[in-house]
C-alpha atoms as a PDB file:
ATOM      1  CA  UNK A   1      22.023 -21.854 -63.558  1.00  0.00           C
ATOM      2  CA  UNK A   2      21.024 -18.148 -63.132  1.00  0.00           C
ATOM      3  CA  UNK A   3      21.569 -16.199 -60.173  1.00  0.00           C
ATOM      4  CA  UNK A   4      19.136 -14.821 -57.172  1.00  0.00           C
ATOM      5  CA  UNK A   5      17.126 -12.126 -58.688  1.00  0.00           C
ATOM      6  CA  UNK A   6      16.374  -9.333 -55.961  1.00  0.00           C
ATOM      7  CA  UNK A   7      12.856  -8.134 -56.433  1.00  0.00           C
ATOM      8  CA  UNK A   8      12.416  -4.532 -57.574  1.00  0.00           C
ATOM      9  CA  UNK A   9      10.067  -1.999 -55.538  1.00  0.00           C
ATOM     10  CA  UNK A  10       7.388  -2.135 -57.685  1.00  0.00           C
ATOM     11  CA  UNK A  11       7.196  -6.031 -57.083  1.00  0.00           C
ATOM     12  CA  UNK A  12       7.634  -5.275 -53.283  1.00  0.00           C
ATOM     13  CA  UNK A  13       4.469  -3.059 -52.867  1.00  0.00           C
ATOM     14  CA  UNK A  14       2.569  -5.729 -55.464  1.00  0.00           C
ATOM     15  CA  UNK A  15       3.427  -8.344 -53.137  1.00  0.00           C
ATOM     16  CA  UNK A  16       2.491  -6.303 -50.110  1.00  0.00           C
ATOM     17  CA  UNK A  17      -0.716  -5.091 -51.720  1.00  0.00           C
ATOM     18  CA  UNK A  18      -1.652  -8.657 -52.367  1.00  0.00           C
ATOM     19  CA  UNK A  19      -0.893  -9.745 -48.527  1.00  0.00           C
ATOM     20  CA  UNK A  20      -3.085  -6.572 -47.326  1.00  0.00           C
ATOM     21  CA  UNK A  21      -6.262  -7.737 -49.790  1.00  0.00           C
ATOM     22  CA  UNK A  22      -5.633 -11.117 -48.634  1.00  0.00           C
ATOM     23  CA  UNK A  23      -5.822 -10.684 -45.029  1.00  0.00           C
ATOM     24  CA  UNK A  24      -9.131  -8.399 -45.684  1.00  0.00           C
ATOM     25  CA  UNK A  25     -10.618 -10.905 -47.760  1.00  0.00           C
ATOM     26  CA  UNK A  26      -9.993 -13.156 -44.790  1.00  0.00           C
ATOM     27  CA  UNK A  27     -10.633 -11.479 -42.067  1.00  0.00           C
ATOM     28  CA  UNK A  28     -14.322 -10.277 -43.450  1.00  0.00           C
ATOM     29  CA  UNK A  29     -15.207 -14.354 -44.520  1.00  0.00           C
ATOM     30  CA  UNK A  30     -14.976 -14.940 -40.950  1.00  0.00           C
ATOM     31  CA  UNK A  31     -18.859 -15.531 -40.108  1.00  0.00           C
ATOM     32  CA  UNK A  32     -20.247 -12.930 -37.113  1.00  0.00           C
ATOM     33  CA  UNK A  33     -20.372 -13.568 -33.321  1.00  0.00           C
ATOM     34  CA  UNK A  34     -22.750 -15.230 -32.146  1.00  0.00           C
ATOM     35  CA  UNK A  35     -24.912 -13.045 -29.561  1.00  0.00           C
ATOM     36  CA  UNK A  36     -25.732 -15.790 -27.133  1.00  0.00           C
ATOM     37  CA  UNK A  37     -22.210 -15.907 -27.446  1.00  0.00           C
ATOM     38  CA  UNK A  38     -21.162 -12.251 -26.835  1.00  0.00           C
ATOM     39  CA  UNK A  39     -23.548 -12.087 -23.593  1.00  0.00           C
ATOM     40  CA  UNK A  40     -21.963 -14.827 -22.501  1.00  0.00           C
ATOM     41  CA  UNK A  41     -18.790 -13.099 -22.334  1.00  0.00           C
ATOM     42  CA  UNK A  42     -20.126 -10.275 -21.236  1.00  0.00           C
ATOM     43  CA  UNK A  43     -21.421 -11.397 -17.817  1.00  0.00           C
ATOM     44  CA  UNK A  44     -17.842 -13.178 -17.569  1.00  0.00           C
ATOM     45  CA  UNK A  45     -16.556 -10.490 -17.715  1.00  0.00           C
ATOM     46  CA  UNK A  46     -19.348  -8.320 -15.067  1.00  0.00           C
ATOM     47  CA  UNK A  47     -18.664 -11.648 -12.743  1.00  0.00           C
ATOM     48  CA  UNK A  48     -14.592 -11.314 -13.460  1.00  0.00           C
ATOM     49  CA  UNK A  49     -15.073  -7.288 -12.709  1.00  0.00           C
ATOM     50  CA  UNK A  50     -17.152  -7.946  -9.615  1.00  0.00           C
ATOM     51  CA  UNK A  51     -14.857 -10.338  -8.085  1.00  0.00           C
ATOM     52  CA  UNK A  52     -12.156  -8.383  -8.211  1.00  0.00           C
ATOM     53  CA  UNK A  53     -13.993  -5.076  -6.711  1.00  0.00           C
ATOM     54  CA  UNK A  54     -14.928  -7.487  -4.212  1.00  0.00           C
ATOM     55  CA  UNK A  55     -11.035  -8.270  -3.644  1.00  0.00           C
ATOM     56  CA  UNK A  56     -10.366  -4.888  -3.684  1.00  0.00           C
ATOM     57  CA  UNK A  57     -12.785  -3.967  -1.197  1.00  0.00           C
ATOM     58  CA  UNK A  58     -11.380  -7.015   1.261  1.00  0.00           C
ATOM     59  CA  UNK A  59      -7.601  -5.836   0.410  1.00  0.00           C
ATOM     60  CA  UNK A  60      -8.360  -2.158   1.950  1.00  0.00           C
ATOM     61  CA  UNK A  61     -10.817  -4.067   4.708  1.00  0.00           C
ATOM     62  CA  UNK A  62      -7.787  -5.308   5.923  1.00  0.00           C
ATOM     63  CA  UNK A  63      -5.471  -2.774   5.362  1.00  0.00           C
ATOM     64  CA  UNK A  64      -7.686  -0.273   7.406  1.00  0.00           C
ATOM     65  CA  UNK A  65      -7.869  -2.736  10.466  1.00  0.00           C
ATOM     66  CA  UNK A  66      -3.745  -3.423  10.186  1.00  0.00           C
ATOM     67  CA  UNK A  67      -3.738   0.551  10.209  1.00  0.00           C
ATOM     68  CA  UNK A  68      -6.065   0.942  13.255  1.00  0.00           C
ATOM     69  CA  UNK A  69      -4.005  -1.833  14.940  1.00  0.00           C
ATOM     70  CA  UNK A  70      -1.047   0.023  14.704  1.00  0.00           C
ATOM     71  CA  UNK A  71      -2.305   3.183  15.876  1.00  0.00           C
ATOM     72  CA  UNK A  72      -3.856   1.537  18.837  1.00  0.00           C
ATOM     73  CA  UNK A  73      -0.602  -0.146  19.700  1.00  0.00           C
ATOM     74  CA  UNK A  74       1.497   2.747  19.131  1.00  0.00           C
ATOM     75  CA  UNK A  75      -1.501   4.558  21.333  1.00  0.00           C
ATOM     76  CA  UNK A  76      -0.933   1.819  23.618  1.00  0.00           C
ATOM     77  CA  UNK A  77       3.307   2.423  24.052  1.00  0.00           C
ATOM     78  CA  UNK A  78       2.565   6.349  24.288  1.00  0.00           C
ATOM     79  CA  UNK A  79       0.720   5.769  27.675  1.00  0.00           C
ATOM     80  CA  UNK A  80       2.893   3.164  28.528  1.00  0.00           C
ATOM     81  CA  UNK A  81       5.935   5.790  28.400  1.00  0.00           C
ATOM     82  CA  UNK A  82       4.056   8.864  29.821  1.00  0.00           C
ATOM     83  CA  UNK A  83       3.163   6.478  32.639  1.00  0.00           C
ATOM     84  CA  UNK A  84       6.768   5.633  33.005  1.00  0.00           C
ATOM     85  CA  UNK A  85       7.430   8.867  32.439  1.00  0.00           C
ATOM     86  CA  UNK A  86       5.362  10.237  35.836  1.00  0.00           C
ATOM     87  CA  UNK A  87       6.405   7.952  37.628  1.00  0.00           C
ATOM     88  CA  UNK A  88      10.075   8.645  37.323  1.00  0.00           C
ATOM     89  CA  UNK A  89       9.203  12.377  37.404  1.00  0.00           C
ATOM     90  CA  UNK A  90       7.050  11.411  41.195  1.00  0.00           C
ATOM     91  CA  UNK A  91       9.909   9.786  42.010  1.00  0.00           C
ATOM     92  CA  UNK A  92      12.637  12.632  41.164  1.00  0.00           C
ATOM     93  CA  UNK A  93      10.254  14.850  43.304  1.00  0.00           C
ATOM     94  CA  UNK A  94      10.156  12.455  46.094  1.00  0.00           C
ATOM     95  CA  UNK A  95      14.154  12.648  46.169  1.00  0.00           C
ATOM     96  CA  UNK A  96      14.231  16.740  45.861  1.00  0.00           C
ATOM     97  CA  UNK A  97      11.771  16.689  49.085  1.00  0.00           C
ATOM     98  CA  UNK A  98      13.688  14.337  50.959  1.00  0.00           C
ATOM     99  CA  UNK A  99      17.094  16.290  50.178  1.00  0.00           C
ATOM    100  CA  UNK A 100      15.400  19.705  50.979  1.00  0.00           C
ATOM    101  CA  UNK A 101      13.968  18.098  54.305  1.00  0.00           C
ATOM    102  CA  UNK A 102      17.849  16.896  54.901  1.00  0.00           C
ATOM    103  CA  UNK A 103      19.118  20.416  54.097  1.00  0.00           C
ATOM    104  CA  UNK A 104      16.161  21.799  56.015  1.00  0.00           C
ATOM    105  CA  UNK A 105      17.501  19.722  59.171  1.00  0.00           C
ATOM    106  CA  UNK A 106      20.603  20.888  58.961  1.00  0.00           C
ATOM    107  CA  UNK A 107      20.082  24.110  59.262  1.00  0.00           C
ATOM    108  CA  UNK A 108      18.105  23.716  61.805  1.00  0.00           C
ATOM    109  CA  UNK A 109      21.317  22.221  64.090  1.00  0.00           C
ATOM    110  CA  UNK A 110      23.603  24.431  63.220  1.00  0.00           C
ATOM    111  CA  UNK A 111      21.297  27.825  64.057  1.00  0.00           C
ATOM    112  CA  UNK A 112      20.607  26.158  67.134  1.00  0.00           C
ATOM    113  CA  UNK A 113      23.875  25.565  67.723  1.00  0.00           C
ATOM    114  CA  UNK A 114      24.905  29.116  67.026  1.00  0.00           C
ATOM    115  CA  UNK A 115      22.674  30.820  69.158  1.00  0.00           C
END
């Protein structure tokens, strides 16, 4: 019994030649698309293209009002702490009068005291 025989380049590119003419041969037999066919796939395709445009346009939709309901709750904490805010400054200033009206008074008794 003989041996494996390992096929030479010029067999290789024969073989490969014959594969390439093969595949051409089948590839133009195939018979043309049909057109009702191809305009069928095209409006797929328009509906497909469509549908998600209209998915996009929902996606940002929703994304802008998320956006604009952040702002206006983050609008909404900024007055809340500037309201705070006042009122703890009203409040310091209510203490500063009252302690200047205390040191006020006291200087009062003691000049009168005095003199």
């Amino acid at each position: 019994m003989r041996g494996f025989k390992e096929p030479g380049f010029q067999e290789r590119v024969a073989a490969a030649t014959r594969a390439r003419e093969s595949a051409l041969k089948k590839l133009q037999s195939r018979p043309a698309p049909d057109p009702a066919e191809l305009a069928r796939r095209a409006d797929a395709a328009a509906a497909k293209q469509a549908a998600a445009a209209e998915k996009r346009a929902a996606a940002q939709q929703a994304r802008e009002a998320a956006q604009a309901a952040q702002e206006q709750k983050a609008l909404d904490a900024a007055r809340a702490l500037s309201e705070a805010a006042e009122a703890e400054a009203a409040a310091v200033i209510a203490a500063e009068a009252e302690r200047k009206a205390a040191r006020d008074a006291r200087y009062a008794a003691r000049k009168n005291r005095k003199g």
